[in-house]
C-alpha atoms as a PDB file:
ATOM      1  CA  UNK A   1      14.878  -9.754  -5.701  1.00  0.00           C
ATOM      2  CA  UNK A   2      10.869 -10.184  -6.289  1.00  0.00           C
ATOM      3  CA  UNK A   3       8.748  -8.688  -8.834  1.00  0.00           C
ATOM      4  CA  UNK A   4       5.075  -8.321  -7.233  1.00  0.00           C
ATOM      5  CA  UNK A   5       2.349  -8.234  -9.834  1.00  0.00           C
ATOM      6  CA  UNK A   6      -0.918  -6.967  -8.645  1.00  0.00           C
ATOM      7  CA  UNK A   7      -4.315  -7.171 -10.303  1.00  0.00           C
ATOM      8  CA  UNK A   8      -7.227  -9.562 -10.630  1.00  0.00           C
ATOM      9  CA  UNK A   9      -5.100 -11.616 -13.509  1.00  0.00           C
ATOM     10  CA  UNK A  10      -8.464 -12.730 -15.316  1.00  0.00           C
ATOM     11  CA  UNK A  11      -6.470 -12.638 -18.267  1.00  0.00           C
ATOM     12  CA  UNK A  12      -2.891 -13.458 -18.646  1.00  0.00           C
ATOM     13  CA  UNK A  13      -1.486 -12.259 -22.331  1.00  0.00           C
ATOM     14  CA  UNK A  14       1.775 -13.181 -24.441  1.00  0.00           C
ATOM     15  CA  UNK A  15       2.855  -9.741 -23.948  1.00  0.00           C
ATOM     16  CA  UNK A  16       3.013 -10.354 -20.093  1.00  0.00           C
ATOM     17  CA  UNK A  17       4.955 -13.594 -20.966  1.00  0.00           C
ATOM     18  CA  UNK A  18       7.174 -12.198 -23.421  1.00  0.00           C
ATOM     19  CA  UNK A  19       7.845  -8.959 -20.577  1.00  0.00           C
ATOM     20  CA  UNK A  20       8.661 -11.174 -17.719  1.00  0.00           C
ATOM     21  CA  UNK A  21      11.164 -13.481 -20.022  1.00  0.00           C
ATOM     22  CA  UNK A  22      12.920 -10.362 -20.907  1.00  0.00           C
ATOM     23  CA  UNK A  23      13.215  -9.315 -17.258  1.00  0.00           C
ATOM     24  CA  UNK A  24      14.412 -12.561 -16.127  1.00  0.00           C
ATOM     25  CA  UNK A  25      17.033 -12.624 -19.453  1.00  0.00           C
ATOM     26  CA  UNK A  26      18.154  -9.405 -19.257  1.00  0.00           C
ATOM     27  CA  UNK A  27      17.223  -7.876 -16.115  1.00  0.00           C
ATOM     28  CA  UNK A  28      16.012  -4.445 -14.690  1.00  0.00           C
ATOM     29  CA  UNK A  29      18.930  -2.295 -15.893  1.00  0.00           C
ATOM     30  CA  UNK A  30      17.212  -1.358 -19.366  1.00  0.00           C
ATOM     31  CA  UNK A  31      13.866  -0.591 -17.661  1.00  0.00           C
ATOM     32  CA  UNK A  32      12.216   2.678 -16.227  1.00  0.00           C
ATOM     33  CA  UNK A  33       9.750   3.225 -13.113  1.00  0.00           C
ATOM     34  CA  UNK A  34       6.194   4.581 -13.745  1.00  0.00           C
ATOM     35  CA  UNK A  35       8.129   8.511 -12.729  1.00  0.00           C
ATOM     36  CA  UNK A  36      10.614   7.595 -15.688  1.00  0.00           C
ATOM     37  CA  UNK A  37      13.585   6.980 -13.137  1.00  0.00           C
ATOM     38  CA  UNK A  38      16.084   4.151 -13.885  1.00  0.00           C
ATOM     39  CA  UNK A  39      15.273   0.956 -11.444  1.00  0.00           C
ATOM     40  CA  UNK A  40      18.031   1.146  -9.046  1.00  0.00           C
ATOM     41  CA  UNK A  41      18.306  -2.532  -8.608  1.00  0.00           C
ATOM     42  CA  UNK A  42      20.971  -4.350 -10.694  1.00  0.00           C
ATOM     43  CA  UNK A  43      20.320  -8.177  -9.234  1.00  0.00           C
ATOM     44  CA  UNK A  44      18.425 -11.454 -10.621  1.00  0.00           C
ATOM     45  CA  UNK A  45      14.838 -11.802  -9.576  1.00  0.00           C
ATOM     46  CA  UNK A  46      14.364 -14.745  -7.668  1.00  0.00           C
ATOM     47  CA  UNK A  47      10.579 -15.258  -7.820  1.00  0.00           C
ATOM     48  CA  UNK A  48       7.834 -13.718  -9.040  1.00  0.00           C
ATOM     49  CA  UNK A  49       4.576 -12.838  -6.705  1.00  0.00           C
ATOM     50  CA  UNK A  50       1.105 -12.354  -8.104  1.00  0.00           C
ATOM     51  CA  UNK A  51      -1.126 -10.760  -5.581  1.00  0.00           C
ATOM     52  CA  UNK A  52      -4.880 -12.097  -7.213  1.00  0.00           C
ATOM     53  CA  UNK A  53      -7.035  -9.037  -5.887  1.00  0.00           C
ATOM     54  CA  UNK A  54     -10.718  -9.651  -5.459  1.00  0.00           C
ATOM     55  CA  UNK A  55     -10.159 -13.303  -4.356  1.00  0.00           C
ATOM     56  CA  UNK A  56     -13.230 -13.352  -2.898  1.00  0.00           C
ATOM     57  CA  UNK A  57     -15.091 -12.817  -5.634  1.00  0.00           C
ATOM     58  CA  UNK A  58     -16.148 -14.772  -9.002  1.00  0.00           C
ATOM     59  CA  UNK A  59     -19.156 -14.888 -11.280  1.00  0.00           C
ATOM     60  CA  UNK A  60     -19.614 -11.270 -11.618  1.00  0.00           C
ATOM     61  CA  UNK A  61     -19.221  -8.723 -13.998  1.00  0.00           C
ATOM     62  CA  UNK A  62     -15.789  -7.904 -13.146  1.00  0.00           C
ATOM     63  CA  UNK A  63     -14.783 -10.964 -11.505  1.00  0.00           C
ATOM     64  CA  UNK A  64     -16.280 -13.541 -14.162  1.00  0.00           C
ATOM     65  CA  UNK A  65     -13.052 -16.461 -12.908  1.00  0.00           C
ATOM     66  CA  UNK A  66     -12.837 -17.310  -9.373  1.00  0.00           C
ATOM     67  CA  UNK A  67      -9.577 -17.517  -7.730  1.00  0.00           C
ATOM     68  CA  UNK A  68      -8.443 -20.580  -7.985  1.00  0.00           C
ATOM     69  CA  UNK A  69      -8.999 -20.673 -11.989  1.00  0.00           C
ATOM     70  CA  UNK A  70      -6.890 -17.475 -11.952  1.00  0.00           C
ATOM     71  CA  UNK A  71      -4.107 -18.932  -9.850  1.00  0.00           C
ATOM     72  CA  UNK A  72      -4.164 -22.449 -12.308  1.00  0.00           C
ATOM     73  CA  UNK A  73      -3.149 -20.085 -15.166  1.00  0.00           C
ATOM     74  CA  UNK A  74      -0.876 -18.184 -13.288  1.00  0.00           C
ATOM     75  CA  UNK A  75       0.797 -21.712 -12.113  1.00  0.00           C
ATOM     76  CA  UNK A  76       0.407 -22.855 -16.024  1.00  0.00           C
ATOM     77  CA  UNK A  77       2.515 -19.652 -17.256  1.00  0.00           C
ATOM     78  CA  UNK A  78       4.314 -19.495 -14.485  1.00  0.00           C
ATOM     79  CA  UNK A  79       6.382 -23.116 -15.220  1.00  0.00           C
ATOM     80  CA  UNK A  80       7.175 -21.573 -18.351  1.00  0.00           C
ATOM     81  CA  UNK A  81       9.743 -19.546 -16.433  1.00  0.00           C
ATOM     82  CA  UNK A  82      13.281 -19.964 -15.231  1.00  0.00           C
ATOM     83  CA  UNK A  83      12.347 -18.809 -11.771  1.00  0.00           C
ATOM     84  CA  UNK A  84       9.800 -20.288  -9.243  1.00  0.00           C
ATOM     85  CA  UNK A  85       6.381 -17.906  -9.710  1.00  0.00           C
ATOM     86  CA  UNK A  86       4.042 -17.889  -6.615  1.00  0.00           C
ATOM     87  CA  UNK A  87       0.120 -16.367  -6.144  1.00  0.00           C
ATOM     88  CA  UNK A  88      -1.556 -14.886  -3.425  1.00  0.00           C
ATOM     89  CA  UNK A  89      -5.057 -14.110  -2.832  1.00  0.00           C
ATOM     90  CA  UNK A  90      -6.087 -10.980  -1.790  1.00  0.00           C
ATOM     91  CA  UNK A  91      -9.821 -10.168  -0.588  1.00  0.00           C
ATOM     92  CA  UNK A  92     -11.994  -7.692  -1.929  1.00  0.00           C
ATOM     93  CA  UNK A  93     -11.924  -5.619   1.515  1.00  0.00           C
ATOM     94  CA  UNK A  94     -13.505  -2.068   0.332  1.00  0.00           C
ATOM     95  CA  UNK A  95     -12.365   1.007  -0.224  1.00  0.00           C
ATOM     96  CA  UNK A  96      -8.896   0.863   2.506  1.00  0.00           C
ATOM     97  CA  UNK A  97      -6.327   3.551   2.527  1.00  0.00           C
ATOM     98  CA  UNK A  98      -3.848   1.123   3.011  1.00  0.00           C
ATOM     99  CA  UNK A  99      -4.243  -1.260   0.766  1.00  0.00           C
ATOM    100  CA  UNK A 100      -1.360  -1.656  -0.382  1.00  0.00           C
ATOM    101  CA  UNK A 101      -0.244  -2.754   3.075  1.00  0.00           C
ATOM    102  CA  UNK A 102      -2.912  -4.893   3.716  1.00  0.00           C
ATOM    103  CA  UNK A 103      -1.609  -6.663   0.409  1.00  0.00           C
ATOM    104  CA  UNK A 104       1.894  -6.889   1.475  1.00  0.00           C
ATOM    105  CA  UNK A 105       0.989  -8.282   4.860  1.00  0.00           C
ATOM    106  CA  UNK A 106      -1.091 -10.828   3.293  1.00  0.00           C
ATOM    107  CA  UNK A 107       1.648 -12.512   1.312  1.00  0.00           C
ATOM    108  CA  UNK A 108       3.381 -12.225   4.423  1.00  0.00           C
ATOM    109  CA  UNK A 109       1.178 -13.947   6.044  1.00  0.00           C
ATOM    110  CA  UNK A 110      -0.136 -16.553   3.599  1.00  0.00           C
ATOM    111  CA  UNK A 111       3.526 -17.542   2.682  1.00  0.00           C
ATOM    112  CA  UNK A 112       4.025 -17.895   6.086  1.00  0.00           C
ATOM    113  CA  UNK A 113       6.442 -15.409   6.338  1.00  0.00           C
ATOM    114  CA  UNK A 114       8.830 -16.648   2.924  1.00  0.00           C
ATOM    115  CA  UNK A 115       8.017 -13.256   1.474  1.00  0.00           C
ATOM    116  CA  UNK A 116       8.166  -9.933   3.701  1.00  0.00           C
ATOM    117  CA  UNK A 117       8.130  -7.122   0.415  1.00  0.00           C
ATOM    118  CA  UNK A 118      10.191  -4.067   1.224  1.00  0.00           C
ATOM    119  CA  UNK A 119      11.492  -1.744  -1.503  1.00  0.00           C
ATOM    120  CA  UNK A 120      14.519  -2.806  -1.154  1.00  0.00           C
ATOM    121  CA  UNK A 121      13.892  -6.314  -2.280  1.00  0.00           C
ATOM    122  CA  UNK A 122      10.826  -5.522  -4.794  1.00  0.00           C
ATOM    123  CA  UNK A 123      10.209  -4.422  -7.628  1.00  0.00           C
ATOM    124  CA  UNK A 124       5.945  -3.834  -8.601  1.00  0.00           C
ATOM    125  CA  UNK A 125       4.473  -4.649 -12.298  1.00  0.00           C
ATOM    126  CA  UNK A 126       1.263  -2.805 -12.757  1.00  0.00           C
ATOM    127  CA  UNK A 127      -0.518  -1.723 -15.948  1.00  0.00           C
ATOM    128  CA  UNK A 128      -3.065   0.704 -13.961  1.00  0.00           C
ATOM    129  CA  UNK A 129      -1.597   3.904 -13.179  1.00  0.00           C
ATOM    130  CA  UNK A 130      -3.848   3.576  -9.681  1.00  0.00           C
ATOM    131  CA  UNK A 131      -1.208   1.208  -8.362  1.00  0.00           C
ATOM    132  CA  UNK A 132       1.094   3.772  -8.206  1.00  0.00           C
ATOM    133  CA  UNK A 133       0.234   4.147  -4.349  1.00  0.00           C
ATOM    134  CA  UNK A 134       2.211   0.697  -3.611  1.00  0.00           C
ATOM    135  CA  UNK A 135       5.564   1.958  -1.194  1.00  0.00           C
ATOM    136  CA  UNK A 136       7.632  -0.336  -3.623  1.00  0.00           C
ATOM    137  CA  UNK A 137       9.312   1.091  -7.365  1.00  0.00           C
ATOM    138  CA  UNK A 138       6.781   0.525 -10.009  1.00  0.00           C
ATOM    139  CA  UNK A 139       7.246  -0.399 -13.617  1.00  0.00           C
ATOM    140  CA  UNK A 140       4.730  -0.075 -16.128  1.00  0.00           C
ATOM    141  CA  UNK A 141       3.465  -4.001 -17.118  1.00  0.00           C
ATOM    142  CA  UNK A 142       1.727  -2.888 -20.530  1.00  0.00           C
ATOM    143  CA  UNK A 143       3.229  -1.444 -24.202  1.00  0.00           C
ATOM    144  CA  UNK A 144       3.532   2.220 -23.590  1.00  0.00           C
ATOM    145  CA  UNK A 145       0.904   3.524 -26.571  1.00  0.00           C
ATOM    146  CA  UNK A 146      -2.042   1.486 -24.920  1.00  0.00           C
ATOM    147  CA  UNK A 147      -4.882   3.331 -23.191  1.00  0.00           C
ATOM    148  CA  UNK A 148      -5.336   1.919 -19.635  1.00  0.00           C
ATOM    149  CA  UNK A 149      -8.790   1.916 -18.023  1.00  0.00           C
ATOM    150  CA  UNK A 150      -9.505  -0.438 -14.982  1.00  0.00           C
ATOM    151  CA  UNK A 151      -9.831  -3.770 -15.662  1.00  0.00           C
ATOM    152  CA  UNK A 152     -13.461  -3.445 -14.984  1.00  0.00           C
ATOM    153  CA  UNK A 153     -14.467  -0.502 -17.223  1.00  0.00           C
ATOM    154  CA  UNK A 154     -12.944  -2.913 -19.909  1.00  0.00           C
ATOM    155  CA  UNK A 155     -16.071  -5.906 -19.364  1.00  0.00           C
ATOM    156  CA  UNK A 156     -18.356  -2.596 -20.164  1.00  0.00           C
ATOM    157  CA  UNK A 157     -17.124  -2.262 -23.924  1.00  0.00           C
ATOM    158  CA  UNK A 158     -18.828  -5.590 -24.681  1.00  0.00           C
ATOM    159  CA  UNK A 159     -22.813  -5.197 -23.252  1.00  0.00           C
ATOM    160  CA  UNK A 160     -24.180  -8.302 -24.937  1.00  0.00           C
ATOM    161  CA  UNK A 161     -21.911 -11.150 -23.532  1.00  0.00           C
ATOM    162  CA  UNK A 162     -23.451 -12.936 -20.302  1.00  0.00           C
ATOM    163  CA  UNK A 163     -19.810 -12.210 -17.913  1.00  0.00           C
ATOM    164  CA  UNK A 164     -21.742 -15.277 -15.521  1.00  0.00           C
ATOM    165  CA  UNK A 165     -21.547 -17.519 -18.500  1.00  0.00           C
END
């Protein structure tokens, strides 16, 4: 099984760390779905999958890393592990009604065909309720009592740093 992790992953925390550990140690059985539901799958992940949104992009406001610094700290946690973690860029393409699609089909298609995401084989950690869309069970990826905004309303609480520093 495959937990998918969405987002543009500027920032990797110990809470992320110290969530996927527990996964991998204890697995899904003690977890709920962003509805509350119990995750219906009961075996091992096998790999973890972050999709690095906005790929495309760097030096701006919201997308201050470019991808390939993301996907170095990804790799850097990611060997911390016990199972093999993988990332995928996905490009800013607009506003699409299917993005989530287009997302899935990318890691498709840029792990030449390794990965094909179904619900039945993945399991989606988000910390923005707007990823709730995804056709895959969603878990929430943040402590419970924090306030989500989008990642990019977040770069607006702090006016005087230079983001293209």
């Amino acid at each position: 099984m495959y937990l998918l992790i969405p987002g543009r992953h500027q920032l990797l925390t110990n809470f992320q760390f110290s969530y996927l550990e527990n996964i991998l140690s204890q697995g899904l059985a003690a977890k709920r779905d962003a509805f509350g539901h119990a995750i219906p799958h009961t075996e091992p992940v096998t790999a973890i999958i972050f999709a690095v949104t906005s790929a495309n992009h760097s030096g701006t406001r919201r997308n201050p890393l470019p991808f390939y610094l993301r996907a170095i700290a990804i790799e850097a946690m990611g060997n911390a592990l016990s199972v093999p973690v993988f990332s995928y860029g996905v490009d800013d393409v607009g506003n699409l009604s299917n993005f989530a699609d287009y997302t899935i089909k990318r890691i498709r298609h840029d792990s030449d065909f390794q990965f094909d995401l179904t619900p039945e084989n993945t399991v989606v950690l988000c910390s923005t309720p707007y990823c709730r869309c995804m056709p895959i069970l969603v878990i929430p990826f943040c402590p419970r009592s924090w306030r989500i905004s989008a990642p990019g309303n977040i770069t607006s609480l702090c006016p005087g740093i230079s983001w293209r520093k």
